[in-house]
Protein backbone atom coordinates (compact mmCIF):
# COMPACT_ATOMS: atom_id res chain seq x y z
CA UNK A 1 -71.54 0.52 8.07
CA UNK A 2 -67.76 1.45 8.08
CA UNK A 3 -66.24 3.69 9.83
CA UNK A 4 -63.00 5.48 9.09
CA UNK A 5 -61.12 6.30 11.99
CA UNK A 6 -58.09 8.71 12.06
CA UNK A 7 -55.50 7.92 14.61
CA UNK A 8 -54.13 11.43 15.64
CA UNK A 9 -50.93 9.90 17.38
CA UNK A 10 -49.23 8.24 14.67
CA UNK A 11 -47.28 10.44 12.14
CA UNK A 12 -48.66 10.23 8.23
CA UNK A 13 -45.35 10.73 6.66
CA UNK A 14 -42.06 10.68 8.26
CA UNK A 15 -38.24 11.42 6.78
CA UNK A 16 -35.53 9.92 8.27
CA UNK A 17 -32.04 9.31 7.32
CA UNK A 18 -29.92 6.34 8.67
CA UNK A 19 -26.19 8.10 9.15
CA UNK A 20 -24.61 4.86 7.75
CA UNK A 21 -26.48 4.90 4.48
CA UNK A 22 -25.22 8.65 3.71
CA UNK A 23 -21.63 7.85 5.05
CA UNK A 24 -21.91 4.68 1.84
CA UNK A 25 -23.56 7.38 -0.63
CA UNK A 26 -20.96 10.03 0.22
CA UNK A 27 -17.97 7.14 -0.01
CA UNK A 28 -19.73 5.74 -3.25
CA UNK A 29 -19.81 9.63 -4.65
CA UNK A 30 -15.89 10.26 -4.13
CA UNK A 31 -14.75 6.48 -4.68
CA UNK A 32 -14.06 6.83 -8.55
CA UNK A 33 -11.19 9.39 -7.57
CA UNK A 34 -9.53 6.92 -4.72
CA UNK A 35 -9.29 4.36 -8.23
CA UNK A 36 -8.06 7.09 -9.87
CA UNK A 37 -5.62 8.19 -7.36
CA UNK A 38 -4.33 4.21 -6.69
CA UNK A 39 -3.78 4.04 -10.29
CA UNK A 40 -1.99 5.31 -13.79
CA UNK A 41 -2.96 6.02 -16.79
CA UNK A 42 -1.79 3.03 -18.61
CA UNK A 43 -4.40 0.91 -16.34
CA UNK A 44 -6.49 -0.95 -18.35
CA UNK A 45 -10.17 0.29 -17.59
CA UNK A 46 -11.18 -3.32 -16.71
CA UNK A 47 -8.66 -3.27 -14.00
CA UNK A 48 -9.95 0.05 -12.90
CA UNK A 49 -13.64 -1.09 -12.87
CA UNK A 50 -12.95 -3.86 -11.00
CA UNK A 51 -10.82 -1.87 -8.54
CA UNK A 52 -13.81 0.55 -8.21
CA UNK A 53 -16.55 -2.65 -7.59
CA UNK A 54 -13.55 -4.21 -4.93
CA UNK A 55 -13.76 -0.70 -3.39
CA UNK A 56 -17.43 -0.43 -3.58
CA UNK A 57 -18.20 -4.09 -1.89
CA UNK A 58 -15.83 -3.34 0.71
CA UNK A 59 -17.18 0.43 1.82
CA UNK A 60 -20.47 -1.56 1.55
CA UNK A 61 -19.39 -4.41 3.64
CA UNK A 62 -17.54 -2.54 6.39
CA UNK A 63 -20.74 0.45 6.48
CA UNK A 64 -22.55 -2.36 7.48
CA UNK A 65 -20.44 -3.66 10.19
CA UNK A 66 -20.18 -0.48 11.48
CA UNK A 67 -23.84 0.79 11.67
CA UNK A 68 -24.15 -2.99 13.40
CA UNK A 69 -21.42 -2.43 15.97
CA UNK A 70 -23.27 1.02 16.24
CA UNK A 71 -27.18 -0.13 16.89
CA UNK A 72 -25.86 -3.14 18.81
CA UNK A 73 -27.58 -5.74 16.19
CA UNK A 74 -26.22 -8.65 14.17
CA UNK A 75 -24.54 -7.94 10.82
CA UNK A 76 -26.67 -8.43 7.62
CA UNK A 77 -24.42 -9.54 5.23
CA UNK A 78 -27.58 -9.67 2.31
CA UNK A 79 -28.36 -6.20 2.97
CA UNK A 80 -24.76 -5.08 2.63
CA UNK A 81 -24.32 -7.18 -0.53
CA UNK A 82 -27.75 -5.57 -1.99
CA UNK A 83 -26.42 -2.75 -1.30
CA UNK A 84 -23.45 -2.62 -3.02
CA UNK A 85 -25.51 -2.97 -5.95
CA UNK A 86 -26.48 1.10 -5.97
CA UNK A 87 -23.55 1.78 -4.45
CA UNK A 88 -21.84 0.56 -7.43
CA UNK A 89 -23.64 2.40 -10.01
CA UNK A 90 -23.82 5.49 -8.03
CA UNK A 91 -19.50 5.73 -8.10
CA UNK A 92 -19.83 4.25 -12.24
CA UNK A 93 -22.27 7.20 -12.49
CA UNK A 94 -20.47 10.09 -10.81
CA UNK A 95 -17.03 9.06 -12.53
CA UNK A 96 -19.31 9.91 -16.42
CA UNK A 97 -21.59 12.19 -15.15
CA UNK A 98 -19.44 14.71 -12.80
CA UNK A 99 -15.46 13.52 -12.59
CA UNK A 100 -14.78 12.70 -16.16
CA UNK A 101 -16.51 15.64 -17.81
CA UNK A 102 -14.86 17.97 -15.81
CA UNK A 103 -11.34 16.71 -15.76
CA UNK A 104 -11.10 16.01 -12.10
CA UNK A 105 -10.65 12.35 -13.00
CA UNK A 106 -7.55 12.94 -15.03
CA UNK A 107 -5.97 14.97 -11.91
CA UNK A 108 -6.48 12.32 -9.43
CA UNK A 109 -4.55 10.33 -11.62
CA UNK A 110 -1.48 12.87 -12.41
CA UNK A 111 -1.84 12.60 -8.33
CA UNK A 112 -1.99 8.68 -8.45
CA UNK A 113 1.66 8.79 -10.82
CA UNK A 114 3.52 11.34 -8.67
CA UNK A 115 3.09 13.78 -12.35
């Protein structure tokens, strides 16, 4: 018959966070301002959007470099180009869901044109 055995060493569940992935969330979170800040009012919103997804690749890109330099492996350029893909709609989410609605948007850019 079977037998199901229970290994008591190895851990069931485990929570972990890798420091480079919350640096990109945190940087993805606050990124709609920067494009804000960089930029005027009379900015067309495709220029800003592609701003923001310039922005976006490169935190992605350069997170990755830096958590490689930091574990001492190779650089996974898929990864960071996956990534970028929720790390895009994470800042296109924040800038409708939090900055927009309550007018923090419109004061990064009275910062962005000296007002």
């Amino acid at each position: 018959m079977f037998e199901l055995l229970a290994v008591a060493a190895a851990p069931v569940v485990t929570f972990s966070l890798d420091p480079s992935l919350v640096i990109q969330l945190v940087l993805s979170t606050v990124m709609p301002l920067l494009v804000g800040i960089v930029t005027d009012r009379v900015t067309s919103g495709a220029v800003k959007a592609w701003l923001l997804a310039a922005f976006t690749l490169a935190t992605s890109v350069l997170t990755g470099i830096g958590d490689a330099i930091a574990s001492g492996t190779s650089f996974d350029l898929g990864l960071a180009l996956i990534l970028f893909i929720p790390a895009f709609v994470v800042s296109v989410s924040t800038y409708y869901g939090l900055w927009k609605p309550t007018g923090i948007a419109v004061k990064a850019q009275d910062v962005g044109s000296n007002k």
